[in-house]
PDB file of N, CA and C in Angstrom:
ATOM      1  N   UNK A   1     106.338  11.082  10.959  1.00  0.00           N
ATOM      2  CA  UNK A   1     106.007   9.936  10.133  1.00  0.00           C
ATOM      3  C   UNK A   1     105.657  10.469   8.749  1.00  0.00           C
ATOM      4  N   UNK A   2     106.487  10.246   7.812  1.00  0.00           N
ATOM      5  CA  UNK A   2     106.183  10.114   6.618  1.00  0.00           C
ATOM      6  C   UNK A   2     106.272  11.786   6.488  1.00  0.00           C
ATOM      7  N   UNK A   3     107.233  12.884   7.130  1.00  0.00           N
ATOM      8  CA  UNK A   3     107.693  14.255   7.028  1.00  0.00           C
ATOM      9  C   UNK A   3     107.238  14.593   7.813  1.00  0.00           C
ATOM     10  N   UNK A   4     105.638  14.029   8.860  1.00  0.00           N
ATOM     11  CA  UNK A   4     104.679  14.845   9.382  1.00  0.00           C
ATOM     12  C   UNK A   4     105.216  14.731  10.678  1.00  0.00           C
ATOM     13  N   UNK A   5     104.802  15.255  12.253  1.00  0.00           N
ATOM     14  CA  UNK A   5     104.966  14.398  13.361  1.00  0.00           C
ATOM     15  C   UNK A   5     103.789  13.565  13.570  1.00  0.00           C
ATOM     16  N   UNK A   6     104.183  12.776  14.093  1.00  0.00           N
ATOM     17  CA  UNK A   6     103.416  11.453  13.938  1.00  0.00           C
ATOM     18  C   UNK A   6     102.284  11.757  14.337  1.00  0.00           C
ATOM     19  N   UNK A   7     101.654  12.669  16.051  1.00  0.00           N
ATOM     20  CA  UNK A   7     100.303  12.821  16.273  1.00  0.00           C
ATOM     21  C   UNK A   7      99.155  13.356  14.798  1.00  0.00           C
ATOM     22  N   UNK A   8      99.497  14.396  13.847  1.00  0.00           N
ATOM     23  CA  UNK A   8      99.406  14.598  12.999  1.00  0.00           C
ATOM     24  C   UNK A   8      99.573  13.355  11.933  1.00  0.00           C
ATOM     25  N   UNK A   9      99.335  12.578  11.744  1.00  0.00           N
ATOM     26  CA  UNK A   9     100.213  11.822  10.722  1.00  0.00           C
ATOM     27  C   UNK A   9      98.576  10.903  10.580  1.00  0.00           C
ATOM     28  N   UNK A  10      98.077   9.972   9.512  1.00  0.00           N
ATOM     29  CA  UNK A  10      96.789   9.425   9.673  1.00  0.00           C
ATOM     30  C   UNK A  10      96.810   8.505  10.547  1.00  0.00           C
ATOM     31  N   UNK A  11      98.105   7.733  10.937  1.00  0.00           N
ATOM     32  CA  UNK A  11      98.165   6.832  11.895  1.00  0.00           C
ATOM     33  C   UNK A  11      97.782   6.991  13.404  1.00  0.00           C
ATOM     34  N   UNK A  12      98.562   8.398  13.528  1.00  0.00           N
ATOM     35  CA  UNK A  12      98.588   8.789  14.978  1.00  0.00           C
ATOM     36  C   UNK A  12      96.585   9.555  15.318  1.00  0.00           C
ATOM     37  N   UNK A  13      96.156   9.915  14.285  1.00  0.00           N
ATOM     38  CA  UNK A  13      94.797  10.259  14.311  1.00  0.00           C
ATOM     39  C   UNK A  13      93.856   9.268  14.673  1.00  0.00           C
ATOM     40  N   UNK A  14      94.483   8.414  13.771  1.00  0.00           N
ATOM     41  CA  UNK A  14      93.192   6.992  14.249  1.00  0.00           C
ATOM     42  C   UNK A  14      93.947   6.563  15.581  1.00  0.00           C
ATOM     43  N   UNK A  15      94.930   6.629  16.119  1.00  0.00           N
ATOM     44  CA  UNK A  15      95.255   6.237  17.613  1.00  0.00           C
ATOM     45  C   UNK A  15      94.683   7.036  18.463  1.00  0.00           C
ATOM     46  N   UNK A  16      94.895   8.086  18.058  1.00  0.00           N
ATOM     47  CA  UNK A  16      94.021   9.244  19.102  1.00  0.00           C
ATOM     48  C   UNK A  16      92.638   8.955  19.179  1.00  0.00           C
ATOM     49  N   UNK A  17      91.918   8.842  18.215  1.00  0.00           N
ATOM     50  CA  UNK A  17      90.459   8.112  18.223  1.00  0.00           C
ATOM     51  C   UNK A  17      90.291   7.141  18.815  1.00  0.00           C
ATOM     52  N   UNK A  18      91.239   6.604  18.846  1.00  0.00           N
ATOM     53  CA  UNK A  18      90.622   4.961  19.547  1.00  0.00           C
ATOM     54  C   UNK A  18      90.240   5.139  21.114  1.00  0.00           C
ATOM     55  N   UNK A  19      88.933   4.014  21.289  1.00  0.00           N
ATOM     56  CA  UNK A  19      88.166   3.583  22.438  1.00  0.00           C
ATOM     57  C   UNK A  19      88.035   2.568  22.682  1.00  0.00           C
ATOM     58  N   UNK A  20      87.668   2.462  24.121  1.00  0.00           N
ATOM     59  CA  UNK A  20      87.598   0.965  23.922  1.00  0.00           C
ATOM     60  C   UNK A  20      86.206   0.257  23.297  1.00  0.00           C
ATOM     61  N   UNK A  21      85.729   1.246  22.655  1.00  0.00           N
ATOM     62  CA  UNK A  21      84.231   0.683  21.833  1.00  0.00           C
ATOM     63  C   UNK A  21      84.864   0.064  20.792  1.00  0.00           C
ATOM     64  N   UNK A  22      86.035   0.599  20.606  1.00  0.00           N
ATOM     65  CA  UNK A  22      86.366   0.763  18.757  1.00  0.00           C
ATOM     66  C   UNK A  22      87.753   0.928  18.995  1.00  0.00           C
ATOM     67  N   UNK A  23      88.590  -0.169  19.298  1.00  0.00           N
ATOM     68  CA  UNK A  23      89.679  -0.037  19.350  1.00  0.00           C
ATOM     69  C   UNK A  23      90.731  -0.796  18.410  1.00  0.00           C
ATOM     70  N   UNK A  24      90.394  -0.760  17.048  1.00  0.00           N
ATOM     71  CA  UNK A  24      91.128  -1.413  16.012  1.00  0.00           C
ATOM     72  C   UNK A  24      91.917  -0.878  15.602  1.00  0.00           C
ATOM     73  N   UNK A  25      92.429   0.179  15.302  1.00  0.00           N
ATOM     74  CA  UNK A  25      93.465   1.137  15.150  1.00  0.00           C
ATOM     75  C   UNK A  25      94.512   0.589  16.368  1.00  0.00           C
ATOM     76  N   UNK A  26      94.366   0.610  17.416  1.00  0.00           N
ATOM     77  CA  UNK A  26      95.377  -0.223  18.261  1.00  0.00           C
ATOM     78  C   UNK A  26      95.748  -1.694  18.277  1.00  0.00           C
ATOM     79  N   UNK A  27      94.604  -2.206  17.805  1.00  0.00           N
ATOM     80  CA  UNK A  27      94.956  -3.488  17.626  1.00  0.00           C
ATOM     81  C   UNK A  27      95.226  -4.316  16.275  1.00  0.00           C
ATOM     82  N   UNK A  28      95.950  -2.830  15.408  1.00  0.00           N
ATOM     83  CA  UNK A  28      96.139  -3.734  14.080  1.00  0.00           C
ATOM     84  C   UNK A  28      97.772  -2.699  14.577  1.00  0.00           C
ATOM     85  N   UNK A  29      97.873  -1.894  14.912  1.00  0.00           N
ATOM     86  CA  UNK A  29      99.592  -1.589  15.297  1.00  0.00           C
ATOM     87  C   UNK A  29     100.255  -2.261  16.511  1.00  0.00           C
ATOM     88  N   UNK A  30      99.551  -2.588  17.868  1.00  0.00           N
ATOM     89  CA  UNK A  30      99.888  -2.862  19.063  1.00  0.00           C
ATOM     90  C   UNK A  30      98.710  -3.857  19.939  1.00  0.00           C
ATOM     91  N   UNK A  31      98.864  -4.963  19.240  1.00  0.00           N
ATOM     92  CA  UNK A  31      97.744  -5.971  19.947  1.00  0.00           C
ATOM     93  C   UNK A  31      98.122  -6.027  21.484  1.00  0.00           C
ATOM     94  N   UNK A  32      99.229  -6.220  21.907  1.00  0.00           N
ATOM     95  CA  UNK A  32      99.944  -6.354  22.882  1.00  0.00           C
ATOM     96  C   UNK A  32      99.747  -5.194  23.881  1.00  0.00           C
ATOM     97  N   UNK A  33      99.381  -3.817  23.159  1.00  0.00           N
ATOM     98  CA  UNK A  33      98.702  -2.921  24.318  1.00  0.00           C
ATOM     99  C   UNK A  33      97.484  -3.117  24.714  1.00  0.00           C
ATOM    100  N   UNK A  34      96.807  -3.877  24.124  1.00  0.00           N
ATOM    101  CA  UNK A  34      95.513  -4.182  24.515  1.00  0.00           C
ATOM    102  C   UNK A  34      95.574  -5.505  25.602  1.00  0.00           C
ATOM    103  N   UNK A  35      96.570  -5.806  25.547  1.00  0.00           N
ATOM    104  CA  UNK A  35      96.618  -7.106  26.193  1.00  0.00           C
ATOM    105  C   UNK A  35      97.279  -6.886  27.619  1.00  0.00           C
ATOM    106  N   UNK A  36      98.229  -5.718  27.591  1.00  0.00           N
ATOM    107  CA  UNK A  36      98.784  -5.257  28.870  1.00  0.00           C
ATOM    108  C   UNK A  36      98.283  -4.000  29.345  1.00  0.00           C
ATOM    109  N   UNK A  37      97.836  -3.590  28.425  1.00  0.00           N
ATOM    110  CA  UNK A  37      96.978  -2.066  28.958  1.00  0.00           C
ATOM    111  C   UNK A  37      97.661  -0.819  28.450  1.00  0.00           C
ATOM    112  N   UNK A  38      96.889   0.383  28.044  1.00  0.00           N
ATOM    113  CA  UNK A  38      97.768   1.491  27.427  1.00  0.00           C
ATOM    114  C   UNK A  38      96.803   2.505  27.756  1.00  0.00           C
ATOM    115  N   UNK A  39      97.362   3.721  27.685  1.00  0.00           N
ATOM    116  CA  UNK A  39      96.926   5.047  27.609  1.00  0.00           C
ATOM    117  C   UNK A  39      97.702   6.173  26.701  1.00  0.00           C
ATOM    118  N   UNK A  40      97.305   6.987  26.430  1.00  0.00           N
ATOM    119  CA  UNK A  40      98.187   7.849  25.534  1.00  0.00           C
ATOM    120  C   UNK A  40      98.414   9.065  26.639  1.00  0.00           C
ATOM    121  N   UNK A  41      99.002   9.266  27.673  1.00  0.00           N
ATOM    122  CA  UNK A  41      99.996   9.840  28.238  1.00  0.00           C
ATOM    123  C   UNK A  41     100.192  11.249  28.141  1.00  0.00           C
ATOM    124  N   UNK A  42     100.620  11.171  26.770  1.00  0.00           N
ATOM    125  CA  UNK A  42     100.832  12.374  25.981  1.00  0.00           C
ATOM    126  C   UNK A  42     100.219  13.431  25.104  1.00  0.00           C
ATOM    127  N   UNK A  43      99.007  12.920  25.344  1.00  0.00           N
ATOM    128  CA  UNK A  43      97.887  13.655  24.334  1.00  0.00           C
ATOM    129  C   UNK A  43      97.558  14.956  24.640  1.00  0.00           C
ATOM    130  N   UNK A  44      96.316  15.193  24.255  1.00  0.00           N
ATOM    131  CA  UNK A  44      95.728  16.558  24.336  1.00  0.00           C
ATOM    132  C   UNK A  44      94.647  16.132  25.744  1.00  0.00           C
ATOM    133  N   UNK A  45      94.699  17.087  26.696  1.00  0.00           N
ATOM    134  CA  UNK A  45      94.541  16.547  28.069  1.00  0.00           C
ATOM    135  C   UNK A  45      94.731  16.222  29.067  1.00  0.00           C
ATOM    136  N   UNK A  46      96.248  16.341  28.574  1.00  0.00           N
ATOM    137  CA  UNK A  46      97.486  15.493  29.672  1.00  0.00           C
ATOM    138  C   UNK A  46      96.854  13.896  29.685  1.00  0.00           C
ATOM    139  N   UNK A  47      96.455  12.853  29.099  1.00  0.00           N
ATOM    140  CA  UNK A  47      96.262  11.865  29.647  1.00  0.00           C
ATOM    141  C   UNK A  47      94.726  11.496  29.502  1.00  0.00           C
ATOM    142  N   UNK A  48      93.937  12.443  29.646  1.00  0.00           N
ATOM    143  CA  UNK A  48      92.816  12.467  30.226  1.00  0.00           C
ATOM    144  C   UNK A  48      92.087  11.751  28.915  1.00  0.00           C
ATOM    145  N   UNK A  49      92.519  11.301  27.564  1.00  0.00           N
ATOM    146  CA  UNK A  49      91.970  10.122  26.830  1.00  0.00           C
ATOM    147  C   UNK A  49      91.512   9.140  27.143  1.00  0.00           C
ATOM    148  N   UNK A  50      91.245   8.379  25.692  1.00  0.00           N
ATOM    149  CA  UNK A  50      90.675   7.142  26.308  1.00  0.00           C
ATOM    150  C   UNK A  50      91.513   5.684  27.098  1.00  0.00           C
ATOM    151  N   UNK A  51      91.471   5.075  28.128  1.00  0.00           N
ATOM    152  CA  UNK A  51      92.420   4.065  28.826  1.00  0.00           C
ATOM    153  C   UNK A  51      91.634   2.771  28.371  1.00  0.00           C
ATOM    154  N   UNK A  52      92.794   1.837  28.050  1.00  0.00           N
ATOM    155  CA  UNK A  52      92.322   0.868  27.992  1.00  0.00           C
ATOM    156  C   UNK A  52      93.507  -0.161  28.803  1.00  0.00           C
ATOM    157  N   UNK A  53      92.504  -0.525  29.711  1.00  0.00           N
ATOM    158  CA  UNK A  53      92.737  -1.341  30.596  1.00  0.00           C
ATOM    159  C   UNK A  53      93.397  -2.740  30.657  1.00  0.00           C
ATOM    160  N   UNK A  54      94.192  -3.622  31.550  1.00  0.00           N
ATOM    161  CA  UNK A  54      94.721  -4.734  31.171  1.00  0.00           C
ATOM    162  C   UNK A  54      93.531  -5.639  31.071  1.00  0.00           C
ATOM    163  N   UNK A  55      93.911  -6.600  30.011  1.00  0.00           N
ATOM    164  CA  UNK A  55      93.019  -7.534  29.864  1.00  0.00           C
ATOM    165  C   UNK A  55      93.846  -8.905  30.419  1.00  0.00           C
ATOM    166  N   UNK A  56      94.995  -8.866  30.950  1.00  0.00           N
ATOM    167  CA  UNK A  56      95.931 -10.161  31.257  1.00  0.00           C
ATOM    168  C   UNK A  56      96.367  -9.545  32.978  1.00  0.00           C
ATOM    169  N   UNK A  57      96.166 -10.404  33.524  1.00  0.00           N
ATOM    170  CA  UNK A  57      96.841 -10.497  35.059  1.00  0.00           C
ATOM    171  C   UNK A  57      97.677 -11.337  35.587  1.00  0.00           C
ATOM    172  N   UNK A  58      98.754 -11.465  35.732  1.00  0.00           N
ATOM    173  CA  UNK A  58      99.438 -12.546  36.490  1.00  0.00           C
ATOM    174  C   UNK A  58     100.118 -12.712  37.490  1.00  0.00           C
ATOM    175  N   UNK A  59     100.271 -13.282  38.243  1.00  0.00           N
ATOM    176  CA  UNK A  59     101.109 -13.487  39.662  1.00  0.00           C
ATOM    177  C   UNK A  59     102.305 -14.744  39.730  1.00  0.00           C
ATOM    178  N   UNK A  60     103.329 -14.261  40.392  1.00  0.00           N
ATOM    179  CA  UNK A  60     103.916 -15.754  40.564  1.00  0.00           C
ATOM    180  C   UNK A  60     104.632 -15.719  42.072  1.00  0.00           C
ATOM    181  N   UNK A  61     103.566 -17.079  42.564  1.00  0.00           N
ATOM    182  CA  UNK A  61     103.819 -17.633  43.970  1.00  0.00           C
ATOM    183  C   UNK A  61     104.586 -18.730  44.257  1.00  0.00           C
ATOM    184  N   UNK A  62     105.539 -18.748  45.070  1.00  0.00           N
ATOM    185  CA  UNK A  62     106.578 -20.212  45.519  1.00  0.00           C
ATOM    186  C   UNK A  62     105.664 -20.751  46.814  1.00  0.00           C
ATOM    187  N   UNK A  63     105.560 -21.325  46.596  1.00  0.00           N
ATOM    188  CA  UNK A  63     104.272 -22.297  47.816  1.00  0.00           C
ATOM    189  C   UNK A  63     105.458 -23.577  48.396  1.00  0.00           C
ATOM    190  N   UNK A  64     105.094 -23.831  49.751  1.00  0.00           N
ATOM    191  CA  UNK A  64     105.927 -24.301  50.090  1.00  0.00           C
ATOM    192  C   UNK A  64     107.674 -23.988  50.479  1.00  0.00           C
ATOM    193  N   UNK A  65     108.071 -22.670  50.466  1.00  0.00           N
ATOM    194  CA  UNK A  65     109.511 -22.639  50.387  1.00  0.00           C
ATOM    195  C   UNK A  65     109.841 -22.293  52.299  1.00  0.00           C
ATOM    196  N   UNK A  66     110.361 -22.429  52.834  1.00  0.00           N
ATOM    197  CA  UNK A  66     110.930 -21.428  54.211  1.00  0.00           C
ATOM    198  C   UNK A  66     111.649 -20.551  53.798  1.00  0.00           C
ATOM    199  N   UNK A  67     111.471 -19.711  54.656  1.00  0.00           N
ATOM    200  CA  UNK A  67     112.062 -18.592  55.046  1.00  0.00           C
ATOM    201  C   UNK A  67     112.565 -18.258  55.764  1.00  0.00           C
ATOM    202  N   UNK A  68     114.217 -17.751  55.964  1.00  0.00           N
ATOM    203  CA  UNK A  68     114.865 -17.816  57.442  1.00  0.00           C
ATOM    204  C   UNK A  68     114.876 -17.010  57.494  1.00  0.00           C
ATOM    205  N   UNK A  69     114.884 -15.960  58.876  1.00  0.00           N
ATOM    206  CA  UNK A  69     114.839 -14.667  59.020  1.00  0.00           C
ATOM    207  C   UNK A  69     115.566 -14.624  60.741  1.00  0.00           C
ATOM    208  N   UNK A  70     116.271 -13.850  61.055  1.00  0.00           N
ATOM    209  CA  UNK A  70     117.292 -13.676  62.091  1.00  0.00           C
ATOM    210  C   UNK A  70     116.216 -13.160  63.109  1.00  0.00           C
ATOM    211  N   UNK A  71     116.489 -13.584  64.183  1.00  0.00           N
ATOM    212  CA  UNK A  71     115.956 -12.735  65.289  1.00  0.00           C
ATOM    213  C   UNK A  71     115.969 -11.853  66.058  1.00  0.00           C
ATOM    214  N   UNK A  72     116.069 -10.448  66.111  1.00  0.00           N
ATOM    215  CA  UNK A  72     116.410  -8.969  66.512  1.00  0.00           C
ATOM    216  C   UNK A  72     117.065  -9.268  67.580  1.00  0.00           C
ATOM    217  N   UNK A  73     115.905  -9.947  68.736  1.00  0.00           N
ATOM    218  CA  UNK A  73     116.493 -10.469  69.699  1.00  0.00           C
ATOM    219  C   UNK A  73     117.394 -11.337  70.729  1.00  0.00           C
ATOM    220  N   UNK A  74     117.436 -12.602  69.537  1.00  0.00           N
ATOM    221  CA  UNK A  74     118.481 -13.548  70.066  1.00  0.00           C
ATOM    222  C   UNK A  74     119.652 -13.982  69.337  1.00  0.00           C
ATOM    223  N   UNK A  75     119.370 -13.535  67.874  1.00  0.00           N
ATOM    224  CA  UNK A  75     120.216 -13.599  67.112  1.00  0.00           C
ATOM    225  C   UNK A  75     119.808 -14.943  66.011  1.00  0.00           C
ATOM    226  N   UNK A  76     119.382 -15.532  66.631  1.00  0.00           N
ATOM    227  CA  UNK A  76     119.317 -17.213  65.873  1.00  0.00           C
ATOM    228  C   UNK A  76     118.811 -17.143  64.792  1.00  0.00           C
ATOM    229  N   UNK A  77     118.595 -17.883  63.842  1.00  0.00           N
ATOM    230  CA  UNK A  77     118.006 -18.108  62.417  1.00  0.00           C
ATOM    231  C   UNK A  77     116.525 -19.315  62.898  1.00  0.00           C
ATOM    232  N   UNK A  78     115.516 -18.047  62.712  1.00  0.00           N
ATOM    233  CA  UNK A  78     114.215 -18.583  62.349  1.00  0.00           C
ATOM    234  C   UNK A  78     113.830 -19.316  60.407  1.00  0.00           C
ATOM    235  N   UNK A  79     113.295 -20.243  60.785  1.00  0.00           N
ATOM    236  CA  UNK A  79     112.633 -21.036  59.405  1.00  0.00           C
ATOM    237  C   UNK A  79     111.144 -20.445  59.532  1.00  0.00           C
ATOM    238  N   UNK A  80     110.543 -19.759  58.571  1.00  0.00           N
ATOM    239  CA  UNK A  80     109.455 -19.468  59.160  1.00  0.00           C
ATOM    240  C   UNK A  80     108.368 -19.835  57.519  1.00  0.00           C
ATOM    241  N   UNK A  81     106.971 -20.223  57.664  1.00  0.00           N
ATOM    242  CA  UNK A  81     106.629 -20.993  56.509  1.00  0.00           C
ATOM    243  C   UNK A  81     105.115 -20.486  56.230  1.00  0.00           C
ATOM    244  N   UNK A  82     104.562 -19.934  57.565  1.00  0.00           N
ATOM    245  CA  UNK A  82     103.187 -19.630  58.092  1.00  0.00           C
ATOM    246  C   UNK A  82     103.251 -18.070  57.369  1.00  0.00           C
ATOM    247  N   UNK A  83     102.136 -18.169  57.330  1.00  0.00           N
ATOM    248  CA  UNK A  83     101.488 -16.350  56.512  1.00  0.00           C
ATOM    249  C   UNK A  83     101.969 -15.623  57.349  1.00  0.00           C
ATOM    250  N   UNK A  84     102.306 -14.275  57.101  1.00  0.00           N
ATOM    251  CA  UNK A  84     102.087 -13.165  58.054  1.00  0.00           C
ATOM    252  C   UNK A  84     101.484 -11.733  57.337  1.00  0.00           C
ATOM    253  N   UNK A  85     100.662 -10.992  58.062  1.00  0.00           N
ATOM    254  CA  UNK A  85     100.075  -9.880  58.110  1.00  0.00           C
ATOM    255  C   UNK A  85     101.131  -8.667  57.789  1.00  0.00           C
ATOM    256  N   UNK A  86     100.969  -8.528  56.221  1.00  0.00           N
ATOM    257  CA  UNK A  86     101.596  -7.386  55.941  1.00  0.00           C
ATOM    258  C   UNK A  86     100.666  -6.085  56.170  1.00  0.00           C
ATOM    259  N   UNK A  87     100.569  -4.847  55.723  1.00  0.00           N
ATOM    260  CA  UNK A  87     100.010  -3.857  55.688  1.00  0.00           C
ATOM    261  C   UNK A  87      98.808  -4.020  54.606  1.00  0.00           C
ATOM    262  N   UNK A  88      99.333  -4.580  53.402  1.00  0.00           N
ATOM    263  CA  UNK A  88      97.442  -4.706  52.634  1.00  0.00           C
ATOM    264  C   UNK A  88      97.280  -5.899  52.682  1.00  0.00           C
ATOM    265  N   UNK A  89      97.956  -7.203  52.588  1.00  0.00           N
ATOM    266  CA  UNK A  89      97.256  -8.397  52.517  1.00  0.00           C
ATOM    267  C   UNK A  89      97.862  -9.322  53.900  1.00  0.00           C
ATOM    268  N   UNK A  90      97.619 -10.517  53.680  1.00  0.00           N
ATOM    269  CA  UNK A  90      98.420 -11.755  54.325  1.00  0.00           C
ATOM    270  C   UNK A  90      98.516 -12.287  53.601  1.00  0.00           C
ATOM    271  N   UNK A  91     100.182 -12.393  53.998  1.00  0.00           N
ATOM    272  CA  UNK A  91     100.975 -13.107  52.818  1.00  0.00           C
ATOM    273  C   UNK A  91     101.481 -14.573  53.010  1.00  0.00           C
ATOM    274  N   UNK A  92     100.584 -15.668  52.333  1.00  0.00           N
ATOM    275  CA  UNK A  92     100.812 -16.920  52.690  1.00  0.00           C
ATOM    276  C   UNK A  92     102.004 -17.402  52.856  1.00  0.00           C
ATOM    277  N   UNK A  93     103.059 -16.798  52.368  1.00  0.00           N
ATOM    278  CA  UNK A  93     104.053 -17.511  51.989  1.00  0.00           C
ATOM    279  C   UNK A  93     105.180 -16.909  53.342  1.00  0.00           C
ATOM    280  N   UNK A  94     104.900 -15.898  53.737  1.00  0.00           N
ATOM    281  CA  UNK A  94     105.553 -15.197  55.042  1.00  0.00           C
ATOM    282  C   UNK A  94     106.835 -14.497  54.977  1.00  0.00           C
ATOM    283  N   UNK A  95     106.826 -14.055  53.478  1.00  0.00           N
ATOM    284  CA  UNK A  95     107.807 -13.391  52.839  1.00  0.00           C
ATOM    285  C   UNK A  95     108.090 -11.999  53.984  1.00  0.00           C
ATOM    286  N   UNK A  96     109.422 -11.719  54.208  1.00  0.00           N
ATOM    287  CA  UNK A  96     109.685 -11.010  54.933  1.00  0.00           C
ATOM    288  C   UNK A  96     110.371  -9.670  54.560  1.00  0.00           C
ATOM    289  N   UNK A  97     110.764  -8.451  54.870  1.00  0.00           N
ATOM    290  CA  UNK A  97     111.313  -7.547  54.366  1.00  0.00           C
ATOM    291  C   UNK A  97     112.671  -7.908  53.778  1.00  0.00           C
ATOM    292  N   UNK A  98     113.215  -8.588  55.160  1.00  0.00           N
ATOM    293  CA  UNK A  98     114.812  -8.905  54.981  1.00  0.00           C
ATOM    294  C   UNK A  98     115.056 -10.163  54.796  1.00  0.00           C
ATOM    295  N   UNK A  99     115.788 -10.595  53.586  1.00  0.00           N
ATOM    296  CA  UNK A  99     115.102 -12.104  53.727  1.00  0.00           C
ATOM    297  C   UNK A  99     117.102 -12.378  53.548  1.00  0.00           C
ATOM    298  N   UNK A 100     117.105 -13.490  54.331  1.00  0.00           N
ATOM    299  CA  UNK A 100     119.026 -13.805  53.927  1.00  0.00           C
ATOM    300  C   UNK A 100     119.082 -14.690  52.470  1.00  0.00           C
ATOM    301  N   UNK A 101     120.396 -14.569  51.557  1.00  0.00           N
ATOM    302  CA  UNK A 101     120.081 -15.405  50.789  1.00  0.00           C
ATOM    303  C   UNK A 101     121.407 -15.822  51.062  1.00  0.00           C
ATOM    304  N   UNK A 102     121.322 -16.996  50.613  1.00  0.00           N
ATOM    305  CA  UNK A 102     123.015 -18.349  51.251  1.00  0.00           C
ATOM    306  C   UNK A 102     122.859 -18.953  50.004  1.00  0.00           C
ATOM    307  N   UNK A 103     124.483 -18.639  48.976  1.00  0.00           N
ATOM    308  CA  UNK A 103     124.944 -19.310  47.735  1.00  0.00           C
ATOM    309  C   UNK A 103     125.559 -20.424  48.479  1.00  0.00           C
ATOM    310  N   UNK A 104     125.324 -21.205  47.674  1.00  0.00           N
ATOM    311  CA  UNK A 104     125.509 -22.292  47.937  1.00  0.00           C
ATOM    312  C   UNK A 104     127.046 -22.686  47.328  1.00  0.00           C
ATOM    313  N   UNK A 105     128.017 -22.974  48.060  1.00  0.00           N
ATOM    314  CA  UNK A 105     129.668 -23.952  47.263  1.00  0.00           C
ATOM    315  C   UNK A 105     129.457 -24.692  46.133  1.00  0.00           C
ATOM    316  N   UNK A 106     130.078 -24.235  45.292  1.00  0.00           N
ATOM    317  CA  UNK A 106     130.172 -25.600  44.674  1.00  0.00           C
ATOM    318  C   UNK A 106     131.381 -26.210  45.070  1.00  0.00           C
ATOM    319  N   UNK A 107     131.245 -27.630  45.436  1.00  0.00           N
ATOM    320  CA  UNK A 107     132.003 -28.272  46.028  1.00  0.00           C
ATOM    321  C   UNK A 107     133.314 -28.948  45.672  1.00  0.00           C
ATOM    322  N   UNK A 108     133.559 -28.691  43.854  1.00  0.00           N
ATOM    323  CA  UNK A 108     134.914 -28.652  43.497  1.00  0.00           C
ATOM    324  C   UNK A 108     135.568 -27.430  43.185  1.00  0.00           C
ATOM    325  N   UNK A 109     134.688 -26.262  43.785  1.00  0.00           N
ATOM    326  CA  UNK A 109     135.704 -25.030  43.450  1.00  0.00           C
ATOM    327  C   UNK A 109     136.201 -24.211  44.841  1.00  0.00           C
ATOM    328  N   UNK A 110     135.352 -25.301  45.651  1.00  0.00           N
ATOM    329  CA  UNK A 110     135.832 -24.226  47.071  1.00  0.00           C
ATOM    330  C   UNK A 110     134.526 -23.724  47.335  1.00  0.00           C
TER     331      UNK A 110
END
């Protein structure tokens, strides 16, 4: 930056400084890392700087949908709608490993 490499550079200094006490230097170049979370990776430390954490979380759930899932044993197509017990949570929605997906015709093209 500006001939220098950038860690060197006044920009990359005040990034390296930044905390989350005092994190304006990030949030006048990259508001958006503050908002999804950042670390400098690459620093002096391997990493071991300052982290600043997500401040935004989001999820997105289909409530209500079935789920068909074949049966090992008989072959048939289960609808299934009820939670089931994954390994860390229960999952309301009963989302399955293998899930079939069926495109649908459109009905003037065949």
């Amino acid at each position: 930056m500006d001939g220098q490499p950038f860690p060197k550079s006044e920009l990359g200094r005040r990034l390296a400084q930044a905390k989350p006490a005092d994190a304006s230097a990030l949030l006048e170049v990259s508001p958006t890392a503050l908002l999804f979370g950042a670390w400098n990776s690459t620093g002096e430390g391997g990493g071991l700087g300052a982290k600043f954490p997500r401040a935004l979380v989001s999820e997105i759930a289909a409530v209500g949908v079935s789920v068909e899932a074949i049966d090992n044993r008989t072959g048939e197509i289960e609808v299934r709608t009820a939670g089931r017990r994954t390994g860390s949570r229960i999952d309301p929605l009963g989302t399955l490993k293998k899930v079939r997906i069926y495109q649908a015709k459109d009905d003037a093209n065949g």
